[in-house]
Structure formats: structure tokens, C-alpha cells
N, C-alpha and C. Protein backbone atom coordinates (compact mmCIF):
# COMPACT_ATOMS: atom_id res chain seq x y z
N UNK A 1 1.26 4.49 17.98
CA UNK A 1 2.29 3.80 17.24
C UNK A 1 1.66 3.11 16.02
N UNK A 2 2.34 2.98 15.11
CA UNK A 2 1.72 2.18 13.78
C UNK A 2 1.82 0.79 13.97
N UNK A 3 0.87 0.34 12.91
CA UNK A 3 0.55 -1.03 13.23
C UNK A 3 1.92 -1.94 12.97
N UNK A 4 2.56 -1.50 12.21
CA UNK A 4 4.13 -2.52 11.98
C UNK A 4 5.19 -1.41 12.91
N UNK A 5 6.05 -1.83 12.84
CA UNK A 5 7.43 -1.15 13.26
C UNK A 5 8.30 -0.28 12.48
N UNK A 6 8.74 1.18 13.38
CA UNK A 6 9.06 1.79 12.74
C UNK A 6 10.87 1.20 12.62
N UNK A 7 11.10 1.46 11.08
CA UNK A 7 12.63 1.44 10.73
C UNK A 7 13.65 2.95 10.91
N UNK A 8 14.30 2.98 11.45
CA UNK A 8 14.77 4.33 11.85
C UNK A 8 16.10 4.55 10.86
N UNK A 9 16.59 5.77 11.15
CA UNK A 9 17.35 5.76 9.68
C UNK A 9 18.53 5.44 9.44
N UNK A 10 18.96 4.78 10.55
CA UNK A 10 20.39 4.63 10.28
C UNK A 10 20.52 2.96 10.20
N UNK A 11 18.68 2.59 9.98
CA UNK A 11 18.64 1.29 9.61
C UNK A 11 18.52 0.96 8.21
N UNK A 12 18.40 1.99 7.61
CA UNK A 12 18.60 2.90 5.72
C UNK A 12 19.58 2.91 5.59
N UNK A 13 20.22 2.27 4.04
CA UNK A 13 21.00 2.28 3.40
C UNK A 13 20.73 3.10 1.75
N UNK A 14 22.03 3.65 1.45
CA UNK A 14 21.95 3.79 -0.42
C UNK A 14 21.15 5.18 -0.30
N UNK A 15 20.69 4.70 -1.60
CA UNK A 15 19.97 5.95 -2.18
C UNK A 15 18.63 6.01 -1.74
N UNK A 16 18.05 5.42 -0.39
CA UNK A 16 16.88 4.90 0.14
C UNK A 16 16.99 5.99 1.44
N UNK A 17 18.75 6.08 1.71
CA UNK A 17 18.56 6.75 3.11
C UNK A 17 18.74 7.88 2.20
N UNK A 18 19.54 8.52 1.41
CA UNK A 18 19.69 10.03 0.89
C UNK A 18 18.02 10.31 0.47
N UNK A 19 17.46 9.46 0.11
CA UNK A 19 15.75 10.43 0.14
C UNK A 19 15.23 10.56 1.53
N UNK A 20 15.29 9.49 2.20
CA UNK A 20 15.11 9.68 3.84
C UNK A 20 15.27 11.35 4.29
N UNK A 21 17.12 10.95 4.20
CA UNK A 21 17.87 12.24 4.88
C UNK A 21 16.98 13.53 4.34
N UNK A 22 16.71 13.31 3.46
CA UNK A 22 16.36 14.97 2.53
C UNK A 22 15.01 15.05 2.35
N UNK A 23 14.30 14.19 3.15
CA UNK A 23 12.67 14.72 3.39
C UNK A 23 12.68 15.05 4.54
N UNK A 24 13.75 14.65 5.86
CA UNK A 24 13.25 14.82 7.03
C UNK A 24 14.11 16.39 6.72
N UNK A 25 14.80 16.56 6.21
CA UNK A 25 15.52 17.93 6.20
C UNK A 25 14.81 19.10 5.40
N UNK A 26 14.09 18.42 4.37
CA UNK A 26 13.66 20.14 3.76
C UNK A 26 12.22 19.62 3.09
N UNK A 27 11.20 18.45 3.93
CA UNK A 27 10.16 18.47 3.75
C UNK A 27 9.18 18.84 4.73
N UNK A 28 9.26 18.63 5.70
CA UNK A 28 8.83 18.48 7.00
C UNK A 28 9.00 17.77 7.92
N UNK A 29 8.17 17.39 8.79
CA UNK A 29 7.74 16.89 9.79
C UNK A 29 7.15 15.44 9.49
N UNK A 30 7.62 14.63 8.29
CA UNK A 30 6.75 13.41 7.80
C UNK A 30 8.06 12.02 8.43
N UNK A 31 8.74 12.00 9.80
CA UNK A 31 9.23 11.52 10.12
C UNK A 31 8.44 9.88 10.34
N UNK A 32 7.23 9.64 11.20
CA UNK A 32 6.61 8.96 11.38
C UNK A 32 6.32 7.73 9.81
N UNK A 33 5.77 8.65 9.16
CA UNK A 33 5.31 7.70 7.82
C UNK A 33 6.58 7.59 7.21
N UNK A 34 7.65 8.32 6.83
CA UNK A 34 9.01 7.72 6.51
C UNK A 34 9.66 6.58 7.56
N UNK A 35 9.64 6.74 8.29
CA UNK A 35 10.15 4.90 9.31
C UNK A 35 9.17 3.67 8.80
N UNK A 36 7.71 4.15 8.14
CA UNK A 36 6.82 2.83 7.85
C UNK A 36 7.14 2.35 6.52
N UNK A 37 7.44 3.52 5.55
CA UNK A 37 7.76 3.60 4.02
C UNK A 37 8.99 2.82 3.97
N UNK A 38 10.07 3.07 5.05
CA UNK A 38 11.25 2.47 4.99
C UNK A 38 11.13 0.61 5.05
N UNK A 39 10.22 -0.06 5.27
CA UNK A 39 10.45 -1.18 5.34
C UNK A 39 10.45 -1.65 3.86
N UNK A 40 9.88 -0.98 3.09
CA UNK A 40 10.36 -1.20 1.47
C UNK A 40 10.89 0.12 0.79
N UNK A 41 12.25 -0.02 0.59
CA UNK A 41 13.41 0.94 -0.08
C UNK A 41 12.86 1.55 -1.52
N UNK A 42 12.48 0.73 -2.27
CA UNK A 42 12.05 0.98 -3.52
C UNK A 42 10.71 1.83 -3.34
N UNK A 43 9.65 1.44 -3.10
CA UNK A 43 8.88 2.91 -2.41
C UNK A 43 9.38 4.29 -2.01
N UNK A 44 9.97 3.92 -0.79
CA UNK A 44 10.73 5.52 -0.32
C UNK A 44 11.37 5.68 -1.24
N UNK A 45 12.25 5.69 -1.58
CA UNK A 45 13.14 5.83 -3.07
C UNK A 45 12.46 6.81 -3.96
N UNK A 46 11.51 6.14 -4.49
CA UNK A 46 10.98 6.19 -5.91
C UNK A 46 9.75 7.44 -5.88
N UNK A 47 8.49 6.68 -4.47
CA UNK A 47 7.48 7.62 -3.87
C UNK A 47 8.32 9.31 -3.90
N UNK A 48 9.03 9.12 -2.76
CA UNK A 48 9.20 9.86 -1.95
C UNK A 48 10.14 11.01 -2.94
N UNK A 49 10.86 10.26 -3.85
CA UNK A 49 11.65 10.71 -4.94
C UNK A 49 10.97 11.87 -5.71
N UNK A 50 9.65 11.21 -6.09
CA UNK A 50 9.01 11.76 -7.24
C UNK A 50 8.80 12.67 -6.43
N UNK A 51 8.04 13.06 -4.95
CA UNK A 51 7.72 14.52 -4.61
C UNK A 51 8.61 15.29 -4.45
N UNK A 52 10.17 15.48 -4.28
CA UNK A 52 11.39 15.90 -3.85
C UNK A 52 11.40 16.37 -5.60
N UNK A 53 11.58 15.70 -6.75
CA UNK A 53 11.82 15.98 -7.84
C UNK A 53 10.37 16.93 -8.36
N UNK A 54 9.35 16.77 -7.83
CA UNK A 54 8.16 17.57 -8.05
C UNK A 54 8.44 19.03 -7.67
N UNK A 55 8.50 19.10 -6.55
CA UNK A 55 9.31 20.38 -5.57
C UNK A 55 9.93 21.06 -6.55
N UNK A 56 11.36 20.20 -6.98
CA UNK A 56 12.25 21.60 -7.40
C UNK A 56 11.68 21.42 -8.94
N UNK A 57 10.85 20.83 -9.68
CA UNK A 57 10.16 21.66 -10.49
C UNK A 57 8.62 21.48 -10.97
N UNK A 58 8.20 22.61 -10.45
CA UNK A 58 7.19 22.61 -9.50
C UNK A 58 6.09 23.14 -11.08
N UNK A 59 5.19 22.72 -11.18
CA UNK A 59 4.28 23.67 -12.47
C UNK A 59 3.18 23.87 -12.35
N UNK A 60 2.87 23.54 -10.74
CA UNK A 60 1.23 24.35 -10.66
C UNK A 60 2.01 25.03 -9.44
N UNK A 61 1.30 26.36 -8.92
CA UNK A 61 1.39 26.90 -7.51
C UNK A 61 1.22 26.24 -6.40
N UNK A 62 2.34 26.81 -5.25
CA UNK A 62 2.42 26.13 -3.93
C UNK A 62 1.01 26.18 -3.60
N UNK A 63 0.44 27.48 -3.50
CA UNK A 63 -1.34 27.25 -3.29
C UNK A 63 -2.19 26.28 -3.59
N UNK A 64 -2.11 26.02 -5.25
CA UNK A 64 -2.62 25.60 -5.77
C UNK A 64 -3.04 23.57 -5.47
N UNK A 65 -1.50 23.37 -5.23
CA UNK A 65 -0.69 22.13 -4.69
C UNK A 65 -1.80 21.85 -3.08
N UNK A 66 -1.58 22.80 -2.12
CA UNK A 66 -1.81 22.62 -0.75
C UNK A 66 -3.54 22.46 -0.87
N UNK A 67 -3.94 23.49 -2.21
CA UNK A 67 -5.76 23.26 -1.74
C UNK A 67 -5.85 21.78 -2.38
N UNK A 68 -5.36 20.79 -3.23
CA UNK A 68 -4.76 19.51 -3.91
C UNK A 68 -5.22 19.26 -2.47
N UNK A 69 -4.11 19.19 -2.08
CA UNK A 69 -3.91 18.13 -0.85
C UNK A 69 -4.73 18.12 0.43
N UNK A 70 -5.21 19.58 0.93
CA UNK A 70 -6.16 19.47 1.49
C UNK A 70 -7.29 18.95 1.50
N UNK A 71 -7.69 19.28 0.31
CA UNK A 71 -9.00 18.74 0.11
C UNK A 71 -8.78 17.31 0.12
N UNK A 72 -8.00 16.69 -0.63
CA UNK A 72 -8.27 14.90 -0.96
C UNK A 72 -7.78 14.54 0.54
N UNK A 73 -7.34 14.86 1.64
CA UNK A 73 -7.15 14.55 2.37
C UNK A 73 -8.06 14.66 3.69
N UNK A 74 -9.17 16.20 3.33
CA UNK A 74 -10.14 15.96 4.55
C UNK A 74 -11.32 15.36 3.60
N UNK A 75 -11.32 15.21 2.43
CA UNK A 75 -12.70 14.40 1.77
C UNK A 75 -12.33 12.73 1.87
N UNK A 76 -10.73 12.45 2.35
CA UNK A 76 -10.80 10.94 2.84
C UNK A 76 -10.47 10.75 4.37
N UNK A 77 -10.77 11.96 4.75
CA UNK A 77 -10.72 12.06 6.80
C UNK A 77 -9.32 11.73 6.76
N UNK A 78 -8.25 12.03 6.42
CA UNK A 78 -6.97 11.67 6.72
C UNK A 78 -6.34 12.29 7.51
N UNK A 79 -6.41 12.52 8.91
CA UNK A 79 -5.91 12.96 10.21
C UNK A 79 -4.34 13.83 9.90
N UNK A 80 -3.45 12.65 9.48
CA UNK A 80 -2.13 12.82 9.35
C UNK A 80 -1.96 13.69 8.54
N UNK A 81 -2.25 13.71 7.41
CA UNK A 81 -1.98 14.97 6.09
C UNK A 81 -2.56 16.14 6.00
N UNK A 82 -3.89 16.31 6.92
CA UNK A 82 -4.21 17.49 6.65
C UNK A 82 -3.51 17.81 8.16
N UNK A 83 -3.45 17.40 9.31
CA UNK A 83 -2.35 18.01 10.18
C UNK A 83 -1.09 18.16 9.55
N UNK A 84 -0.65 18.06 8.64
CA UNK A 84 0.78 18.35 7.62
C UNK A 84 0.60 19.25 6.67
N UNK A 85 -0.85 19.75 5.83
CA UNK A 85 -0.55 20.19 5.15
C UNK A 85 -1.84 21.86 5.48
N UNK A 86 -2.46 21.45 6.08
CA UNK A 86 -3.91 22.58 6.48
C UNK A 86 -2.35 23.79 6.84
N UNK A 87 -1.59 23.52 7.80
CA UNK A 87 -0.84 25.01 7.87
C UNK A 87 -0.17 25.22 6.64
N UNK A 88 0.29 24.80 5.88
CA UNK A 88 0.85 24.96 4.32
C UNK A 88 0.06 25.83 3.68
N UNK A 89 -1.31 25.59 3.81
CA UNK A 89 -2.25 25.98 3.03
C UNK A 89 -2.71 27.39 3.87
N UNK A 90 -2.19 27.57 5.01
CA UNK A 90 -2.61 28.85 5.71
C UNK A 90 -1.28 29.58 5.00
N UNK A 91 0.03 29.21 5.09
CA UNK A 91 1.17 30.30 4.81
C UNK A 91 0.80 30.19 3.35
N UNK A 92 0.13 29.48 2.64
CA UNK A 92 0.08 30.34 1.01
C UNK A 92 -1.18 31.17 1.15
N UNK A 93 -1.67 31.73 2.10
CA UNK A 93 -2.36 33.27 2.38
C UNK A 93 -4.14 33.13 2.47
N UNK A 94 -4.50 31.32 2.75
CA UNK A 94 -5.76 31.24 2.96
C UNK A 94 -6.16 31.64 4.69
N UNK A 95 -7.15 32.41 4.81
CA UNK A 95 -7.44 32.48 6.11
C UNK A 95 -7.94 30.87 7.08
N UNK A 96 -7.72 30.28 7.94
CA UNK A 96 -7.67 29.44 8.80
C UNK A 96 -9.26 28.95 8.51
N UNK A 97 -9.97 29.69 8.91
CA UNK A 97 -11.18 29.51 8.78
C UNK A 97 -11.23 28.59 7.08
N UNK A 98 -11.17 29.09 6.02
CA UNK A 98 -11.76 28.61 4.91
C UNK A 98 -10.58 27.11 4.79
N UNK A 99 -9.43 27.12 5.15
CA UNK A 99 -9.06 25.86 5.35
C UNK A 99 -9.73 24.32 5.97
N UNK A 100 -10.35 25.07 7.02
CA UNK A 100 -10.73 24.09 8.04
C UNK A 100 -12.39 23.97 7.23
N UNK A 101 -13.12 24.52 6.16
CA UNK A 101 -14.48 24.66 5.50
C UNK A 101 -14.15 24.45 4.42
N UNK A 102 -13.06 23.77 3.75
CA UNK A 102 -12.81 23.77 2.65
C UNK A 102 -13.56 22.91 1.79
N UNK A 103 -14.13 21.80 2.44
CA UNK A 103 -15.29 21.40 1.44
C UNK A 103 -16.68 21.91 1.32
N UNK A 104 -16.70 22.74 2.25
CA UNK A 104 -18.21 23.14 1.72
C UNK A 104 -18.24 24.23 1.00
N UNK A 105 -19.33 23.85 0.44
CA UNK A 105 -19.41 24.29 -1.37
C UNK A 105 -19.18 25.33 -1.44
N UNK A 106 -20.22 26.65 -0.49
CA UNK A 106 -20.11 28.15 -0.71
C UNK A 106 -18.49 29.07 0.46
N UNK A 107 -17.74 27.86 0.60
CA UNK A 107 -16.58 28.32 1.89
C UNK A 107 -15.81 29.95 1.12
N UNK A 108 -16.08 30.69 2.17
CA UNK A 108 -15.62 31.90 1.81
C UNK A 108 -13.63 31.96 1.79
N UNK A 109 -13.02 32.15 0.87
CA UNK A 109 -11.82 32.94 0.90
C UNK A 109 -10.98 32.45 -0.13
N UNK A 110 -12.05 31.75 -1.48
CA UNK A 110 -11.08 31.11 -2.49
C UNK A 110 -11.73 31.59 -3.71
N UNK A 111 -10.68 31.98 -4.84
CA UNK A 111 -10.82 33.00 -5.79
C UNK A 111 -11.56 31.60 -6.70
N UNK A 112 -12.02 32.24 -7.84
CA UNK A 112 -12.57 31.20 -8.99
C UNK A 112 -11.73 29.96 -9.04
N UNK A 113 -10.50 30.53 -9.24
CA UNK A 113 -9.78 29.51 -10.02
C UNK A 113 -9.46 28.34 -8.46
N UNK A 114 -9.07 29.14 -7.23
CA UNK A 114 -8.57 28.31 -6.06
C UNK A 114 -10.04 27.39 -5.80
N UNK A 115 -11.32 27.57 -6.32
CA UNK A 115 -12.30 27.00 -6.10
C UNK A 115 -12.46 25.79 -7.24
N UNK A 116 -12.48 26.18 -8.34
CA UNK A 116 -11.78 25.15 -9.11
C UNK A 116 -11.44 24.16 -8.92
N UNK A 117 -10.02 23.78 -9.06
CA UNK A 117 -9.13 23.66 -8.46
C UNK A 117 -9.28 22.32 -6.82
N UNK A 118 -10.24 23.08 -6.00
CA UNK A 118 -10.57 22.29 -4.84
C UNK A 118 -11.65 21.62 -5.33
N UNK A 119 -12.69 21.71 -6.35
CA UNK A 119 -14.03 20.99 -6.81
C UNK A 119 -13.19 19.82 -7.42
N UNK A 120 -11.85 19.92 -8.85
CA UNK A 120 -11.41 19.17 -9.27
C UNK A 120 -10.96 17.55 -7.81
N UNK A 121 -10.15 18.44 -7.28
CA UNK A 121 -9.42 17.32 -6.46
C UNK A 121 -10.04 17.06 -5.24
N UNK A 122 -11.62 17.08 -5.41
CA UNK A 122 -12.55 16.76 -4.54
C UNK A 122 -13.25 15.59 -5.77
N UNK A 123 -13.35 15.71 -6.18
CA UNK A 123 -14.37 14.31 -7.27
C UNK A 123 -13.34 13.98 -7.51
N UNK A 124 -11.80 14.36 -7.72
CA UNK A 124 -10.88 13.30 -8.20
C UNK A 124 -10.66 12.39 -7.23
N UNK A 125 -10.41 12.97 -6.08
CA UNK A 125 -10.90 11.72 -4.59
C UNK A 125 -12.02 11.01 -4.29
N UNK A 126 -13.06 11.88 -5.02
CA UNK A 126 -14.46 10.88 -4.51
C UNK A 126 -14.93 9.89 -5.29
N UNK A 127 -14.79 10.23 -6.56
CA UNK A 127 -15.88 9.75 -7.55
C UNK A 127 -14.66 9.78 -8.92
N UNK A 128 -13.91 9.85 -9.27
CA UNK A 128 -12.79 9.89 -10.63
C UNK A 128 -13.30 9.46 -11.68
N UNK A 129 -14.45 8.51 -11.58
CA UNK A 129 -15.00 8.59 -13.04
C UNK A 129 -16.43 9.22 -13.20
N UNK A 130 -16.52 10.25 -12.67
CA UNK A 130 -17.66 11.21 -12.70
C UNK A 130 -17.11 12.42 -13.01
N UNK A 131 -15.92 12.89 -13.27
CA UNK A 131 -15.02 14.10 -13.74
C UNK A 131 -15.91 14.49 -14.67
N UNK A 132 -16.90 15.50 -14.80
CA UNK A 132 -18.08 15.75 -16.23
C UNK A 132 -16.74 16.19 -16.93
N UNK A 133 -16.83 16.45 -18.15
CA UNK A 133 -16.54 17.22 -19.13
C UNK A 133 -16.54 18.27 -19.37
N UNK A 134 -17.20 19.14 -18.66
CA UNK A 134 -17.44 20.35 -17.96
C UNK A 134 -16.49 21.07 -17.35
N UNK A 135 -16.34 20.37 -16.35
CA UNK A 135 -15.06 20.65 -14.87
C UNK A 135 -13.84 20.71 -16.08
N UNK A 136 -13.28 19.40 -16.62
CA UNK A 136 -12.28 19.63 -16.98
C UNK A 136 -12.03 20.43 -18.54
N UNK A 137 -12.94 21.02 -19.11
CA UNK A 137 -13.23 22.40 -19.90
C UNK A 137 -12.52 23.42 -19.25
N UNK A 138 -13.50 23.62 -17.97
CA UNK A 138 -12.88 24.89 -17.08
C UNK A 138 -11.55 24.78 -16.67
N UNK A 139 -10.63 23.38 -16.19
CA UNK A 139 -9.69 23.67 -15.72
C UNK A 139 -9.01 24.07 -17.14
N UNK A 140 -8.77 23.62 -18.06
CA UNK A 140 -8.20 23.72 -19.37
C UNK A 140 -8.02 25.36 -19.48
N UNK A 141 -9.08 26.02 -18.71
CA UNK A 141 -9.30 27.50 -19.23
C UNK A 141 -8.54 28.08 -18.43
N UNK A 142 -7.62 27.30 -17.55
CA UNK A 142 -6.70 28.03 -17.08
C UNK A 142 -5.38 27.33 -16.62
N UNK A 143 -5.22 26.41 -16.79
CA UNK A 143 -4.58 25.04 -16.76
C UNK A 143 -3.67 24.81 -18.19
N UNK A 144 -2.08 24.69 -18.21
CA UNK A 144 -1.88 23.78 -19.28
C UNK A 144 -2.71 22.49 -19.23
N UNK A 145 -2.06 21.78 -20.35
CA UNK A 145 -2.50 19.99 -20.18
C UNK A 145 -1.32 19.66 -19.06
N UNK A 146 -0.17 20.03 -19.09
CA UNK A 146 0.79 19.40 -17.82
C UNK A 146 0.63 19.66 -16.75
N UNK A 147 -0.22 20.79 -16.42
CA UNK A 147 -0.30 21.20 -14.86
C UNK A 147 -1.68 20.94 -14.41
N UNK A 148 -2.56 20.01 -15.29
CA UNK A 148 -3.61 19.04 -15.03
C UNK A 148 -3.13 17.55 -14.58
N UNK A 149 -2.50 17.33 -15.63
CA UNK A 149 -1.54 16.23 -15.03
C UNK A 149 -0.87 16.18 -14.12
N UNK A 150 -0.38 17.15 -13.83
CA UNK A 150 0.09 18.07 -11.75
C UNK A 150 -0.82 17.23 -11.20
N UNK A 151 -1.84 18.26 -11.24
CA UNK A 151 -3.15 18.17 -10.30
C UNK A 151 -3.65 16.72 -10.42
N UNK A 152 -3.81 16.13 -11.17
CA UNK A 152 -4.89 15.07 -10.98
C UNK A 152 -3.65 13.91 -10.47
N UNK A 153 -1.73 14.05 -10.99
CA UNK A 153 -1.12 12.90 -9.61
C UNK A 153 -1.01 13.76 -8.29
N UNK A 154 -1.65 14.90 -8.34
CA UNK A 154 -0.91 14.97 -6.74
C UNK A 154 -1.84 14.60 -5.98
N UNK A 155 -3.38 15.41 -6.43
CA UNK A 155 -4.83 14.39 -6.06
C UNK A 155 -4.74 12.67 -6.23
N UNK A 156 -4.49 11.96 -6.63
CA UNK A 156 -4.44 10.51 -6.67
C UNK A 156 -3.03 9.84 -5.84
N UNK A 157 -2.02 10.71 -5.94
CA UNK A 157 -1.20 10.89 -4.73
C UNK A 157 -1.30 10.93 -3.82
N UNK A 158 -2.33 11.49 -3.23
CA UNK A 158 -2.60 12.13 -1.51
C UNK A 158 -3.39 11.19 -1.18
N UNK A 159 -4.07 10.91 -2.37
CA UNK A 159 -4.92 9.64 -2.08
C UNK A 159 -4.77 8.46 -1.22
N UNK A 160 -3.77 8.00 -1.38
CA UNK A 160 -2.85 6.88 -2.06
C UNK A 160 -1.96 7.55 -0.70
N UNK A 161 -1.50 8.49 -0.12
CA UNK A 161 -1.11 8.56 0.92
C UNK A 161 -2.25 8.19 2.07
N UNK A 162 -3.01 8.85 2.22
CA UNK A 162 -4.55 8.97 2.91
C UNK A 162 -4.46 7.54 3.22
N UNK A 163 -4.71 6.90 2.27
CA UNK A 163 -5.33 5.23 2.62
C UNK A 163 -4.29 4.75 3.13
N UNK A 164 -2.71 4.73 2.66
CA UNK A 164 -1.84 4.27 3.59
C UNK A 164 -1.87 5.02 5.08
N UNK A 165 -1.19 5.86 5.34
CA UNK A 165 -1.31 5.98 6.67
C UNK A 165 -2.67 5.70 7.64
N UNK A 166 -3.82 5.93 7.17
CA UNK A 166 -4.75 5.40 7.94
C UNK A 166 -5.03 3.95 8.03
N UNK A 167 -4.68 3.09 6.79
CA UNK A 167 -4.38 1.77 6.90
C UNK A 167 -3.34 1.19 8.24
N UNK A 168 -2.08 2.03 8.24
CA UNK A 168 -1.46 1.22 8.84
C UNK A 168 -1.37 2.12 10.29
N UNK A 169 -2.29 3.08 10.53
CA UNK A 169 -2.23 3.64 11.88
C UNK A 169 -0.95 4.57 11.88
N UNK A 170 -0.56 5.71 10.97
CA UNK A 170 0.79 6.18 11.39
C UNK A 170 -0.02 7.33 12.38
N UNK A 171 0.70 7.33 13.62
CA UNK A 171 0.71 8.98 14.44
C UNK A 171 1.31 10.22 13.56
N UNK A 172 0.70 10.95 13.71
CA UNK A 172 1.07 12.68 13.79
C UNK A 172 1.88 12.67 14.76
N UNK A 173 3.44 13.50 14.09
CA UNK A 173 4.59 13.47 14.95
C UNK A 173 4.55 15.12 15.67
N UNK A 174 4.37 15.09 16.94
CA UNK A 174 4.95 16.04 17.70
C UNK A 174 4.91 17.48 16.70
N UNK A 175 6.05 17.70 16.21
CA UNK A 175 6.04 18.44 15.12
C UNK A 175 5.48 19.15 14.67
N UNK A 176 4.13 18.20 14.11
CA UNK A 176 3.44 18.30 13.57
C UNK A 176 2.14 18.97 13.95
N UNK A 177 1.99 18.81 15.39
CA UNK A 177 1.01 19.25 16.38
C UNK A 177 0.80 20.02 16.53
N UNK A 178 1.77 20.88 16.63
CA UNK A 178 2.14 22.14 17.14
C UNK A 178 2.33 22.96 15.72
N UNK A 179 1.93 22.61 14.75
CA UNK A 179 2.36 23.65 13.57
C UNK A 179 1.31 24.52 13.62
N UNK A 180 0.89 25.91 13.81
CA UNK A 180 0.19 26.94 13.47
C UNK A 180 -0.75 26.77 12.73
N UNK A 181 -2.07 26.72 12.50
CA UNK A 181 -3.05 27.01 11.59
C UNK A 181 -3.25 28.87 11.31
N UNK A 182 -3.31 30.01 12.19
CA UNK A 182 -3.34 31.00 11.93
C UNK A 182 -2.03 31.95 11.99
């Protein structure tokens, strides 16, 4: 159980419960950390808003997005998100194996750019002001400037999820347990 109390949804009002309603319906399984988010409306709202409005327009690849999130999420040990997002990252066509090896350096089953890509939003989690000039050359070489700006909020995003839920102790829901890696 998390360290505060969960708010359930029919303890949501406004435009606080319609983002509620419509993450537990066509995001996943993020029931748990939405009851903790709910004790401040303007967060869920707004947070939860921006990824729902990210979704339907979307400007880097679902792939692209999931190796994002994987990575900043097992380079900050975040239990909850990579149990949410490691199978995401298997149905956009990575084999199981290179999911679960995704930080190490030589991990077999990711093209140039998907390697990229995971180096970026690995120093953007670790180190953000060590980004050489270099790295972000290369992403440029295949990257608009807006779908860097993708990448580097959804990396500082996950972040920023990571530290909350492990801050406040949210469980991995059921759900979530049971989702497939292969």
C-alpha cells in the first residue's frame, strides 16, 4: 500500500475525474498511482493531461517513446514503470531479452538509431548536464528539434514519475503483474 491513502474515483470530481476515467480506460493499468495523484486535482488534470494529449499526437515513435521510458526508469530502479512499460517495449518488436539488458552498453537487438535514442535518455536521467555536444549532433541527424523536445520531456517525465512513486511507495497493480514480457 502507499505511504498516504488511496482516493478512489468516485471521490473525483470535474475535469480531474474525466482524466482519471480516460487513463484507467485507454492507458493502462496505472490505477494505483492515479488514486495517489488524485489527492491533488491540478496534477492529475494537467500531468496526466499532457500524456493523454501526447498520445493522440504523438511525434516520436511508440518504440522510440517505450526505449524513453524504459531506460529512465531501470537507470532510476523504478519497479512500477518498468513493470508498466518493459511489455510496451516488447509489443513494439524488441526481443524480451534486450529489454530486460537495456542498459548495457553492447545489449543486442537495437538498431543505431533505437541505441541512440536509449544512450540519450540514459544521461538525460543520470547526469543532464553532461549531454556532450556530440550525442545531441547525432540525435539532430535524425531527430527534428520537436521530437528532441519529445524525448528529452518524456525522459525528465519518467523521471519525475520514478521519484514519485518510489517516494511515496505506490504498488504494482495486479494488472500489471501479469502483463507478458515475451
Amino acid at each position: 500500500m502507499a505511504r498516504v491513502r488511496n482516493i478512489e474515483i468516485e471521490d473525483v470530481s470535474g475535469e480531474a475525474r474525466a482524466v482519471y476515467e480516460r487513463i484507467q480506460r485507454d492507458y493502462g493499468p496505472f490505477g494505483n498511482m492515479l488514486r495517489v495523484f488524485a489527492h491533488r486535482p491540478p496534477a492529475l488534470r494537467h500531468v496526466f493531461g499532457l500524456l493523454l494529449e501526447s498520445a493522440s499526437d504523438a511525434v516520436i515513435s511508440k518504440r522510440h517513446l517505450e526505449i524513453v521510458l524504459v531506460t529512465a526508469s531501470k537507470a532510476a530502479a523504478c519497479a512500477y514503470c518498468v513493470a508498466h512499460h518493459a511489455p510496451r517495449l516488447v509489443e513494439q518488436g524488441l526481443p524480451a531479452e534486450t529489454v530486460e539488458r537495456i542498459l548495457e552498453p553492447d545489449v543486442p537487438g537495437l538498431d543505431p538509431v533505437d541505441r541512440l535514442v536509449r544512450d540519450y535518455a540514459a544521461q538525460v536521467t543520470r547526469d543532464p548536464a553532461r549531454v556532450s555536444d556530440a550525442l545531441f549532433a547525432r540525435l539532430l541527424e535524425h531527430f527534428s528539434e520537436e521530437q528532441v523536445v519529445e524525448l528529452t520531456l518524456r525522459t525528465a517525465l519518467c523521471a519525475f514519475f520514478n521519484r514519485f512513486n518510489e517516494a511515496l511507495g505506490i504498488e504494482i497493480e495486479e494488472d500489471a503483474l501479469t502483463l507478458p514480457l515475451a
